[in-house]
Protein backbone atom coordinates (compact mmCIF):
# COMPACT_ATOMS: atom_id res chain seq x y z
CA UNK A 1 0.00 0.00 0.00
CA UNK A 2 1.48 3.27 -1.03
CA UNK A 3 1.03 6.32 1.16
CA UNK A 4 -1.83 8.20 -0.82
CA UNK A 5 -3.50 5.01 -0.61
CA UNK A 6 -2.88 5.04 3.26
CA UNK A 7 -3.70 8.52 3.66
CA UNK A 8 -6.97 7.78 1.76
CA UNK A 9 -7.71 4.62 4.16
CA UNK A 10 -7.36 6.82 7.27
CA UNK A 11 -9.41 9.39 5.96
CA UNK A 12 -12.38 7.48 5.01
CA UNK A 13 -12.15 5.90 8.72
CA UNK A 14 -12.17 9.12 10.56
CA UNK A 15 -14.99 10.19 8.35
CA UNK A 16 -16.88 6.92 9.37
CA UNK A 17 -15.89 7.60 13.11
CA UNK A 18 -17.23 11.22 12.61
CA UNK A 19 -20.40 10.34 10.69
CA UNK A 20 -21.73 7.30 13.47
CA UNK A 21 -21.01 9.52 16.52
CA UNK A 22 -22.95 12.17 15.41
CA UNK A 23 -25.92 9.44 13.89
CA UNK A 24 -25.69 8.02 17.94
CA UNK A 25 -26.02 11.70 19.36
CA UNK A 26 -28.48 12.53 17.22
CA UNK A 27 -30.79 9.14 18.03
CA UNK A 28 -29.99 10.19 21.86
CA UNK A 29 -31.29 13.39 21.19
CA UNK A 30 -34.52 12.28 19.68
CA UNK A 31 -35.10 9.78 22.35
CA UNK A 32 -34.81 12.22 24.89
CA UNK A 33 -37.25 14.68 22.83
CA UNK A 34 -39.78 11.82 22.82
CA UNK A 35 -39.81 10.55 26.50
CA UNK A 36 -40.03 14.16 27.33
CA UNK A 37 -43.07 15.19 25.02
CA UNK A 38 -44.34 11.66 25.88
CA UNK A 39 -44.37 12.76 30.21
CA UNK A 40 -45.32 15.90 29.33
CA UNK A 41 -47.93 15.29 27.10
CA UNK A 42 -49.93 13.88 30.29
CA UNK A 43 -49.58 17.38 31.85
CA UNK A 44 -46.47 15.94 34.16
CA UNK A 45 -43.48 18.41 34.88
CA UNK A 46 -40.08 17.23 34.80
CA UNK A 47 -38.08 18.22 36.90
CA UNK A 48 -34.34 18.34 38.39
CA UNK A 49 -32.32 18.71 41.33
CA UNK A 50 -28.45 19.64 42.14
CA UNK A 51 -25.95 20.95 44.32
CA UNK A 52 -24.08 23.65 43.35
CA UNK A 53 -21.04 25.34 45.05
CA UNK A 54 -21.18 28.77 44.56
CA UNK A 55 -18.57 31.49 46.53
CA UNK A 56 -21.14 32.02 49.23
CA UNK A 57 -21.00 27.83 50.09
CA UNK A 58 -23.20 24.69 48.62
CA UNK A 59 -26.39 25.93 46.80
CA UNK A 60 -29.25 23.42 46.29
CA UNK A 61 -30.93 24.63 42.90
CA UNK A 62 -34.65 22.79 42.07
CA UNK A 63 -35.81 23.41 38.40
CA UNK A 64 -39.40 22.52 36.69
CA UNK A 65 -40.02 22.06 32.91
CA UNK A 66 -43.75 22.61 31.97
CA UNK A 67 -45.27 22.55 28.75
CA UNK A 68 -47.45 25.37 27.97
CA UNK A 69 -49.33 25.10 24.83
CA UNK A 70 -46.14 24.50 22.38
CA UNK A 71 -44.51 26.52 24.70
CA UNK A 72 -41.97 24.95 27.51
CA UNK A 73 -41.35 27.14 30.75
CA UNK A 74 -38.49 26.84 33.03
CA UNK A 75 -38.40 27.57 36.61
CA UNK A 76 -35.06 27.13 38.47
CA UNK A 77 -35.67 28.06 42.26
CA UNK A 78 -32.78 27.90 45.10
CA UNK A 79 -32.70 25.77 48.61
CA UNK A 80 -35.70 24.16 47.79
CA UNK A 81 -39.24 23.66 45.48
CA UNK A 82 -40.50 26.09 46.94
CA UNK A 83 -37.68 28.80 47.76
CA UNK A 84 -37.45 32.18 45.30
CA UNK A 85 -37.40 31.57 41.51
CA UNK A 86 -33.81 32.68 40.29
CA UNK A 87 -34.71 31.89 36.07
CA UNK A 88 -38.36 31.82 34.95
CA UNK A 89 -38.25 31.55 31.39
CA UNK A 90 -40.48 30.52 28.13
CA UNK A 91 -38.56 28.62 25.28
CA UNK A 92 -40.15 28.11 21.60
CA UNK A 93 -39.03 24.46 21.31
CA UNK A 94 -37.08 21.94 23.26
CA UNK A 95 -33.45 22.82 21.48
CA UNK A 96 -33.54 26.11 22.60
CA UNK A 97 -34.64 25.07 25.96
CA UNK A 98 -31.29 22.15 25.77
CA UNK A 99 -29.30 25.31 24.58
CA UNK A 100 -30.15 27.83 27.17
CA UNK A 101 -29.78 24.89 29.93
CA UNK A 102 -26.03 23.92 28.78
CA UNK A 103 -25.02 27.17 28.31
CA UNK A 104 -26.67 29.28 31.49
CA UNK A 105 -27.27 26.87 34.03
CA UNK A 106 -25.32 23.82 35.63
CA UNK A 107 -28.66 21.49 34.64
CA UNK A 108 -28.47 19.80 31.56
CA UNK A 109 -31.69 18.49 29.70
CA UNK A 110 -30.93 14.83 30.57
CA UNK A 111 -30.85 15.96 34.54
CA UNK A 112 -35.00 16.30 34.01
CA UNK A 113 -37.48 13.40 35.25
CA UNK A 114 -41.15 13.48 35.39
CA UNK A 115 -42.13 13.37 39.17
């Protein structure tokens, strides 16, 4: 095997790699869309809990996903379900919801659970 030949091989491997991790992520993504819409659909909030360490010392942060319409509302409250709402906010559709968790919050969308 010559080294264009080589260099071809490798290429079309990484491409393979590249192509079936983003096929997996995207089917992980779609099944977390659907056992979300399916618990919400019955009018069920998901919701998450986690400790946070902030300057000030451990922070327990509670946060609520509701469906509203084709709307989806988060609530993130502090210390506990029922404590002061720190984020109340309305997203179009799930992926901005996903977005605005990962990039704002320490939650993540696979933190949620219907309970």
């Amino acid at each position: 095997m010559d080294n264009s030949t080589l260099r071809f091989a490798v290429q079309v491997g990484v491409a393979l790699i590249a192509a079936y991790t983003a096929w997996e992520a995207r089917k992980k993504k779609q099944r977390l869309e659907a056992l979300a819409e399916s618990q919400m659909s019955h009018e069920t909030p998901l919701r998450a809990a986690i400790e946070s360490e902030e300057p000030t010392g451990i922070s327990k942060l509670f946060a609520t996903v509701t469906k509203q319409g084709d709307a989806y509302k988060l609530e993130i409250r502090r210390d506990n379900d029922n404590g002061p709402i720190t984020v109340d906010q309305t997203f179009s559709n799930l992926d901005a919801l996903e977005t605005y968790l990962s990039e704002k919050t320490v939650f993540r969308f696979g933190d949620f659970v219907a309970r």
